[in-house]
N, C-alpha and C. Protein backbone atom coordinates (compact mmCIF):
# COMPACT_ATOMS: atom_id res chain seq x y z
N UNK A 1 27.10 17.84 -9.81
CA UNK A 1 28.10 16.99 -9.23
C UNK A 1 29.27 16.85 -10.19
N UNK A 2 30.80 16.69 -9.65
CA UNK A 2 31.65 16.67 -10.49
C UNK A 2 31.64 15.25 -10.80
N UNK A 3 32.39 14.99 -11.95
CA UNK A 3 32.76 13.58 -12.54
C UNK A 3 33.56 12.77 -11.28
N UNK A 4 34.54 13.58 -10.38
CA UNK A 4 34.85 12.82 -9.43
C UNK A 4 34.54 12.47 -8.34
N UNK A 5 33.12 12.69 -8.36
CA UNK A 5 32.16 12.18 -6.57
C UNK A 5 32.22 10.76 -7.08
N UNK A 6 32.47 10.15 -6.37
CA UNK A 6 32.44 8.67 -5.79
C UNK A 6 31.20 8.51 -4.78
N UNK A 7 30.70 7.28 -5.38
CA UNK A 7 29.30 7.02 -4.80
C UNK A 7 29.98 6.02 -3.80
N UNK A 8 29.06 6.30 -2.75
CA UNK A 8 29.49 5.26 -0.91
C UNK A 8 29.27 3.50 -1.67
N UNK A 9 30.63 2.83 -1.51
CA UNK A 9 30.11 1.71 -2.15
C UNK A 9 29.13 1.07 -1.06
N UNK A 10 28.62 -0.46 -1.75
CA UNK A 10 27.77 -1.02 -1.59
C UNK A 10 28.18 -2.05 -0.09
N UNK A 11 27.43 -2.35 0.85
CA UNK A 11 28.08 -3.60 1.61
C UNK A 11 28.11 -4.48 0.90
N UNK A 12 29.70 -5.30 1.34
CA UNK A 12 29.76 -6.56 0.90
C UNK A 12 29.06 -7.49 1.06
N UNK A 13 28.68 -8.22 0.59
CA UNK A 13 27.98 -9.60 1.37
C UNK A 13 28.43 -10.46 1.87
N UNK A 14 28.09 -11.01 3.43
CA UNK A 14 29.46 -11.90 3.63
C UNK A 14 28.61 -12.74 4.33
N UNK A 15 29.33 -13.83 5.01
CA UNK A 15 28.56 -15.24 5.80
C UNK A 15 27.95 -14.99 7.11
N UNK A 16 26.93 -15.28 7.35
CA UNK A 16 26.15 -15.17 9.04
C UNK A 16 27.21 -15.69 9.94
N UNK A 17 27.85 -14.75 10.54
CA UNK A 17 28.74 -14.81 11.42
C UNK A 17 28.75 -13.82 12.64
N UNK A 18 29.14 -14.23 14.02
CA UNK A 18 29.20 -13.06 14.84
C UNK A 18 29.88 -12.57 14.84
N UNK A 19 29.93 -11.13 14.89
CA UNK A 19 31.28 -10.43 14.86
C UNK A 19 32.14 -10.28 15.51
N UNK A 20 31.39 -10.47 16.57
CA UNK A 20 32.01 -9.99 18.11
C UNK A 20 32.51 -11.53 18.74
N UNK A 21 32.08 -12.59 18.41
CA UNK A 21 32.95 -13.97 19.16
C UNK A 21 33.48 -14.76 17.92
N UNK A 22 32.73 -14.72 16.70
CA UNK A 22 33.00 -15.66 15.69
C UNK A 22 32.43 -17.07 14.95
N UNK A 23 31.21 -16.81 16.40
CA UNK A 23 30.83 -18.13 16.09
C UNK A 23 29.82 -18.00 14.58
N UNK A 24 29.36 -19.07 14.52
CA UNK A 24 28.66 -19.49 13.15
C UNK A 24 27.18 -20.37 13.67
N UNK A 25 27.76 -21.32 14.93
CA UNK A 25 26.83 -22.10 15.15
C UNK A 25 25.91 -21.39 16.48
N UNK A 26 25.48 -20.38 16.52
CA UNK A 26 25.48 -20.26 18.05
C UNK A 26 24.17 -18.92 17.19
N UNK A 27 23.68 -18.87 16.12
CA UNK A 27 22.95 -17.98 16.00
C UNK A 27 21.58 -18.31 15.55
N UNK A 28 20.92 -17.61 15.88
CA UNK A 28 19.37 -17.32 16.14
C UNK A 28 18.90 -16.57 14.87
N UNK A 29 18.25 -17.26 13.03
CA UNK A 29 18.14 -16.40 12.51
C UNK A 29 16.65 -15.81 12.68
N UNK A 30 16.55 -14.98 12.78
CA UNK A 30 15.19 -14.07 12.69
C UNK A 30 14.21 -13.76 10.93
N UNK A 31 15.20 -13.27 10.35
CA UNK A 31 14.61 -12.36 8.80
C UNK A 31 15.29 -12.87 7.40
N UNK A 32 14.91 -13.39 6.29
CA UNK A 32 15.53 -13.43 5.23
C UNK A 32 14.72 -12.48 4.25
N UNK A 33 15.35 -11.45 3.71
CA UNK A 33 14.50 -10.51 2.66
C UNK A 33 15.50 -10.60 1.44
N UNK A 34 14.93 -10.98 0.13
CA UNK A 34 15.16 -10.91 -1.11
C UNK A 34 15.32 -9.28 -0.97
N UNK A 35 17.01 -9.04 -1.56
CA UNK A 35 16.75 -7.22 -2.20
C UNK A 35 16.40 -7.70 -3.66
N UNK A 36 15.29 -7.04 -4.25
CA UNK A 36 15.09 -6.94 -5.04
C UNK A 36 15.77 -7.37 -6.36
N UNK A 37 14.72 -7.77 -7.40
CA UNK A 37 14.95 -8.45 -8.69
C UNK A 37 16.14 -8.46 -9.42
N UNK A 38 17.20 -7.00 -9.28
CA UNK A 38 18.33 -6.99 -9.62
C UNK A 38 19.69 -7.32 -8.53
N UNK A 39 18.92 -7.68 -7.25
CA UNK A 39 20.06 -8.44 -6.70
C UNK A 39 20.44 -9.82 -6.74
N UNK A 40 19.84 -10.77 -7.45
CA UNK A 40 19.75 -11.93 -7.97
C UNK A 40 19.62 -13.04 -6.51
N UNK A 41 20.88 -13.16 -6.32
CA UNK A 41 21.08 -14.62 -5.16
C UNK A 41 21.19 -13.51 -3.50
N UNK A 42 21.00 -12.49 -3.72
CA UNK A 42 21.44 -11.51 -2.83
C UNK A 42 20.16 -11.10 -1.36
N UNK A 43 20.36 -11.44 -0.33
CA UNK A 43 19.39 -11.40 0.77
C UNK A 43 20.14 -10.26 2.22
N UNK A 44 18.99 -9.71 2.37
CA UNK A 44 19.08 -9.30 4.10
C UNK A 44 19.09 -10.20 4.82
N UNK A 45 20.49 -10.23 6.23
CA UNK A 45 19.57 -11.14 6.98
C UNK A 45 19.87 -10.91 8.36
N UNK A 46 19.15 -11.46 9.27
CA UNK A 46 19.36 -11.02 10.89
C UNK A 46 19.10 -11.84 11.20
N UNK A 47 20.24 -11.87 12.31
CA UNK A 47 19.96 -13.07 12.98
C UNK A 47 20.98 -12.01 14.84
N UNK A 48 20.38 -13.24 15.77
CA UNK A 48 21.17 -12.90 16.82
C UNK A 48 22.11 -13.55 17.38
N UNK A 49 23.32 -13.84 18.09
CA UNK A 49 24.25 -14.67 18.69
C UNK A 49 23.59 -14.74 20.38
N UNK A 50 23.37 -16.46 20.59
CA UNK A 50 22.90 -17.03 21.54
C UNK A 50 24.32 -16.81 22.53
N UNK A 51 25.45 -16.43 22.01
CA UNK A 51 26.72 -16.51 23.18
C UNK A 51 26.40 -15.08 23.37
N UNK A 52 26.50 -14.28 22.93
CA UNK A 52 26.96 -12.72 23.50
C UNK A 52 25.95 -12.16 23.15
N UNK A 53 24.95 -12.27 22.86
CA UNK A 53 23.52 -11.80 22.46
C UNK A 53 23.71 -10.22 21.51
N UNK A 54 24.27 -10.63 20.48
CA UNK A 54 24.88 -9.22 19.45
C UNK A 54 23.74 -9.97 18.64
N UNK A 55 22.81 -8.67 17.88
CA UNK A 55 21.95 -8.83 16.71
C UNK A 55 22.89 -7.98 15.81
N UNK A 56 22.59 -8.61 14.61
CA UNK A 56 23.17 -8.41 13.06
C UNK A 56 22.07 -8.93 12.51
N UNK A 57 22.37 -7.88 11.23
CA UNK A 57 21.70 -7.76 10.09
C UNK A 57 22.98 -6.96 8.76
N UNK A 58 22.65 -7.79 8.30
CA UNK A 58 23.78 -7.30 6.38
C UNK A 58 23.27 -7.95 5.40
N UNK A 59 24.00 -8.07 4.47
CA UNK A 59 23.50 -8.32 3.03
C UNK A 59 24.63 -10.18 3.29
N UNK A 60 24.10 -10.53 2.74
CA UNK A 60 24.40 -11.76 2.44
C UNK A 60 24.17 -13.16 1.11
N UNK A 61 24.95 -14.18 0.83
CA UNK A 61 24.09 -14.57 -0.92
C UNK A 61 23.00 -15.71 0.35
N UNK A 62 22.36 -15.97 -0.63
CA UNK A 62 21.05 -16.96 0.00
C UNK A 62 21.62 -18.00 0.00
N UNK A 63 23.08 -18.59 -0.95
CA UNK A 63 23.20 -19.85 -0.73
C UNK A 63 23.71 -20.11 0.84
N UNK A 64 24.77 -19.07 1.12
CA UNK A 64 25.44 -18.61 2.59
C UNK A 64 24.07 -18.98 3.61
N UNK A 65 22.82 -18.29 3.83
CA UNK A 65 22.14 -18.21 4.34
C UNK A 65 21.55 -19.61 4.23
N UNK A 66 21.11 -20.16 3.65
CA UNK A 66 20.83 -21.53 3.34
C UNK A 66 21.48 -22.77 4.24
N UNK A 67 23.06 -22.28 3.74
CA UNK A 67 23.72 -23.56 4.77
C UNK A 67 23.84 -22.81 6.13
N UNK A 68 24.10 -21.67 6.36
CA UNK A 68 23.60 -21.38 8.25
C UNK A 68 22.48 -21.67 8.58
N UNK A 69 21.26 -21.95 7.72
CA UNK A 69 20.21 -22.55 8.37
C UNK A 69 20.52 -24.21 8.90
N UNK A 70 20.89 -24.75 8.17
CA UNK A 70 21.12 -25.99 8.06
C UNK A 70 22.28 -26.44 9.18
N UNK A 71 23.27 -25.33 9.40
CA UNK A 71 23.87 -25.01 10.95
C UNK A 71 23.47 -24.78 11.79
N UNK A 72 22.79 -23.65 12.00
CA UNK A 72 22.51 -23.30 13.23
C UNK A 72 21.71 -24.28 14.23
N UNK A 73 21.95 -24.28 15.96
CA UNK A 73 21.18 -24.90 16.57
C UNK A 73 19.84 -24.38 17.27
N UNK A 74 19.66 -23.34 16.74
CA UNK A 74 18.61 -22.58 17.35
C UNK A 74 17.57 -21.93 16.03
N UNK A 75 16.49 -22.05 16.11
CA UNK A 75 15.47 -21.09 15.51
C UNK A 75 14.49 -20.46 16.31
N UNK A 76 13.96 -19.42 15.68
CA UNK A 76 13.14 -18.30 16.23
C UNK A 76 11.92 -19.25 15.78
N UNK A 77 10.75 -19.12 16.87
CA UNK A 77 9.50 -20.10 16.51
C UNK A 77 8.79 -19.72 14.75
N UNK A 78 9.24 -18.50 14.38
CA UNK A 78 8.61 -17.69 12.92
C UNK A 78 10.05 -17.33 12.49
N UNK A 79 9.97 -17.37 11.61
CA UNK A 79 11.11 -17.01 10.58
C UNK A 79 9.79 -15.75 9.54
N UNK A 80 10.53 -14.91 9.60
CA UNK A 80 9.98 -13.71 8.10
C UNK A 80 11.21 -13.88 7.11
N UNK A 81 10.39 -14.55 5.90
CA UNK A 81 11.22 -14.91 5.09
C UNK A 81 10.76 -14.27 4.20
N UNK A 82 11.25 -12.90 3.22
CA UNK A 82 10.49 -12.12 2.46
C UNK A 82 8.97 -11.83 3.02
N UNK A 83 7.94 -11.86 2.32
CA UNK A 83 6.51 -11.57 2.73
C UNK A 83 5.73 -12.15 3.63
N UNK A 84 6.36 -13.29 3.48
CA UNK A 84 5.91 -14.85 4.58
C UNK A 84 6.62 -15.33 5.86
N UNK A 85 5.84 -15.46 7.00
CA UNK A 85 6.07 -15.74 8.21
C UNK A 85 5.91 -17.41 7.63
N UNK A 86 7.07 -18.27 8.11
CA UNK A 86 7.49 -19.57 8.12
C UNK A 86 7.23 -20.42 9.57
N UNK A 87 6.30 -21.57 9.48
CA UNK A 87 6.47 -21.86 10.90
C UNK A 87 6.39 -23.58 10.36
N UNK A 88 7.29 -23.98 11.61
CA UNK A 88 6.78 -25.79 11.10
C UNK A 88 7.94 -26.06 9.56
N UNK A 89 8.10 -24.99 8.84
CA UNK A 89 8.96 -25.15 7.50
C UNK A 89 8.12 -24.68 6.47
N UNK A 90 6.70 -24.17 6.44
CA UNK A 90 5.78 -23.85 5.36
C UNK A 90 5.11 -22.63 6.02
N UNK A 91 4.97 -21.95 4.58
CA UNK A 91 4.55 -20.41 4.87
C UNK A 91 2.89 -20.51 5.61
N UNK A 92 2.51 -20.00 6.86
CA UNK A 92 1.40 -19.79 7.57
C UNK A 92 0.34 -19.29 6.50
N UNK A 93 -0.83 -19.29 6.31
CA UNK A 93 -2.04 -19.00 5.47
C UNK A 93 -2.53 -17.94 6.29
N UNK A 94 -3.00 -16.84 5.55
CA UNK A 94 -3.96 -16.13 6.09
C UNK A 94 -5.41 -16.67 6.59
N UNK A 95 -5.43 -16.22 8.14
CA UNK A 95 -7.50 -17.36 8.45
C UNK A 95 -8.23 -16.05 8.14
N UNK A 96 -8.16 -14.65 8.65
CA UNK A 96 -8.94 -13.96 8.61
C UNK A 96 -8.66 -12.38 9.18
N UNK A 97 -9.53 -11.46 8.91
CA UNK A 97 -9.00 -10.27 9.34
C UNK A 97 -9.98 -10.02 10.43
N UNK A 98 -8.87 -9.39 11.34
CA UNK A 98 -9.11 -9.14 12.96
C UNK A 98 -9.35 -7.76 13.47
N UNK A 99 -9.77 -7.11 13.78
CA UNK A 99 -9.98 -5.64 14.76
C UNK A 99 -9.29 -5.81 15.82
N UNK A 100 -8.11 -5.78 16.75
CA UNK A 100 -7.57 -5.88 17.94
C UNK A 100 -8.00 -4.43 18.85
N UNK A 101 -9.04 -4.96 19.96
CA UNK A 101 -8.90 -3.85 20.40
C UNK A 101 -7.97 -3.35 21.86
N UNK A 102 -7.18 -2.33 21.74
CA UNK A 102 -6.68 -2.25 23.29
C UNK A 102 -6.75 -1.06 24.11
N UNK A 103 -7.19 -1.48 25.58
CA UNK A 103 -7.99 -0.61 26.36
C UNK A 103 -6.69 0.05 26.95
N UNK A 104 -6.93 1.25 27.80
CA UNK A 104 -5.65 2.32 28.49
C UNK A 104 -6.62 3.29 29.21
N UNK A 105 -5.93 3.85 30.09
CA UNK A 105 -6.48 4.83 31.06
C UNK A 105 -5.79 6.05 31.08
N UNK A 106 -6.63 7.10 30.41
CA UNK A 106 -5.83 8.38 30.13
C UNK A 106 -6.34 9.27 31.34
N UNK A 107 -5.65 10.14 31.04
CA UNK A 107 -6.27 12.04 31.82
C UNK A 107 -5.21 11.94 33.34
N UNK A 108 -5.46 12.82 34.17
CA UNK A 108 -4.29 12.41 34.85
C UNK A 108 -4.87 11.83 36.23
N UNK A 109 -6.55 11.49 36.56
CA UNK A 109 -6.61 10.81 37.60
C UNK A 109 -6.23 9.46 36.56
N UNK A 110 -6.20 8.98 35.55
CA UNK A 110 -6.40 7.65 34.82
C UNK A 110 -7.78 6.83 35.50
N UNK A 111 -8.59 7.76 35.67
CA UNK A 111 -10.13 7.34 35.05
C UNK A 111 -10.76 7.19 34.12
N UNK A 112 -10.05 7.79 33.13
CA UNK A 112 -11.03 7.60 31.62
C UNK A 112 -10.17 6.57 30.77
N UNK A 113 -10.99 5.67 30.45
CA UNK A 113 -10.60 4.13 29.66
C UNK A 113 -11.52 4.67 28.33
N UNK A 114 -9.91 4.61 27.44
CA UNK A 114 -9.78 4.64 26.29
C UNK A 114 -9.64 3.16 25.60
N UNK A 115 -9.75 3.18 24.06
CA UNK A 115 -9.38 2.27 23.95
C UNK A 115 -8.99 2.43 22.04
N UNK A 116 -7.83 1.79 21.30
CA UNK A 116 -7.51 2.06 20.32
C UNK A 116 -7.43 0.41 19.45
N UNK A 117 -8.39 0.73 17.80
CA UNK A 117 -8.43 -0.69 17.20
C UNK A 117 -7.24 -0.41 16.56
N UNK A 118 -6.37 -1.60 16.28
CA UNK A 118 -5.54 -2.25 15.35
C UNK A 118 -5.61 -2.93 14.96
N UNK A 119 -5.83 -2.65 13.25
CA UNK A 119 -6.07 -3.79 12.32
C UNK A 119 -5.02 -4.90 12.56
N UNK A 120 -5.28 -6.20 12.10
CA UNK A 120 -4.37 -7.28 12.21
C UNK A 120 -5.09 -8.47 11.82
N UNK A 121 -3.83 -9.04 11.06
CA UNK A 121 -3.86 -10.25 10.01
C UNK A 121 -3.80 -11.29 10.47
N UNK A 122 -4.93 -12.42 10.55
CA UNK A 122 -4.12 -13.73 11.35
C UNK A 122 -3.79 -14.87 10.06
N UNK A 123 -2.97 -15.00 10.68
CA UNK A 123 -1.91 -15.92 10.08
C UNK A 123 -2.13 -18.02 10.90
N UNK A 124 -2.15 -18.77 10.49
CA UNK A 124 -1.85 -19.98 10.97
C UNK A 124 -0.88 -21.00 10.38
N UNK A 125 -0.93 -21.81 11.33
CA UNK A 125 0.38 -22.88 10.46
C UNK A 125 -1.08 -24.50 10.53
N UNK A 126 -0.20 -25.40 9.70
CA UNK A 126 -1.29 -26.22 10.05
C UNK A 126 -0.84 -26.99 10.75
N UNK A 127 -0.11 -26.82 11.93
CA UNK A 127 0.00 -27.31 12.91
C UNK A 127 -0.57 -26.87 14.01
N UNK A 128 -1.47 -25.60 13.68
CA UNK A 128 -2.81 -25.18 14.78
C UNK A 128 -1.89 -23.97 15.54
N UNK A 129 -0.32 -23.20 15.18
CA UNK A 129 0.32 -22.21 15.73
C UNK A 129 -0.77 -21.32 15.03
N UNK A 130 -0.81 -19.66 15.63
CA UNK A 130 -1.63 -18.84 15.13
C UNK A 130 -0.42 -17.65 16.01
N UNK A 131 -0.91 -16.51 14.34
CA UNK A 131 -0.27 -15.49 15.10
C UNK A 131 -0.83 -14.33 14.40
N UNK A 132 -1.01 -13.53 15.20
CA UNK A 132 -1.42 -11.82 15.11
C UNK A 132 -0.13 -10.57 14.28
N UNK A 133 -0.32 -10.75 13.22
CA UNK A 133 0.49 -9.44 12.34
C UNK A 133 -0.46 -8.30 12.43
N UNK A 134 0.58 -6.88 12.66
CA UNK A 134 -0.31 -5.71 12.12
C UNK A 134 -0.69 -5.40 10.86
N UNK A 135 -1.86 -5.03 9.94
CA UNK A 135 -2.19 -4.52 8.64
C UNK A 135 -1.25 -3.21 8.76
């Protein structure tokens, strides 16, 4: 490579905003992910707009993300906040590991019932919510 390739810069990080109407208050966040140890205050985040139903996801600082929580009028019943599904405001506990099994009818009369396990993690809140993650 020559000395003058220019590397694709980085996205900016900017405020949970819609792009497409503007609003601020009108969004639905879904995901907060820490980038990694050398991004310091620096998060992924997605969220959707309840007016025009546009999903976004960008880089954003956590303090930004912090006060759109504290805005917004809507939440998703789970928030994935880094590793942890959030429900109630406190990270859900693992109860136990699950085998999910699900049945289907293959071949082309669809007489023969198949059926395929998927591992999966249950998760609870202690408010008695429960939810099924894949391993």
């Amino acid at each position: 490579m020559s000395p003058s390739y220019s590397r694709r810069p980085l996205p900016q990080p900017r405020q949970p905003r819609c792009e497409a109407c503007g609003t601020e208050h009108q969004l639905t966040i879904h995901a907060i992910t820490a980038i990694g140890a050398a991004g310091g205050d620096l998060v992924t985040v997605s969220y959707t707009c309840n007016d025009c139903d546009l999903f976004q996801e960008h880089t954003a600082y956590a303090t930004d993300v912090a006060a759109a929580l504290n805005q917004v009028h809507w939440k998703t019943d789970v928030i994935l906040f880094g590793d942890d599904y959030i429900h109630c405001g406190f990270p859900m506990e693992e109860a136990e590991f699950e085998v999910e099994r699900l049945c289907y009818r293959s071949g082309r009369s669809g007489s023969t019932l198949s059926a395929v396990a998927l591992p999966t993690r249950v998760l609870r809140c202690h408010c008695g919510f429960q939810l099924e993650v894949p391993e």
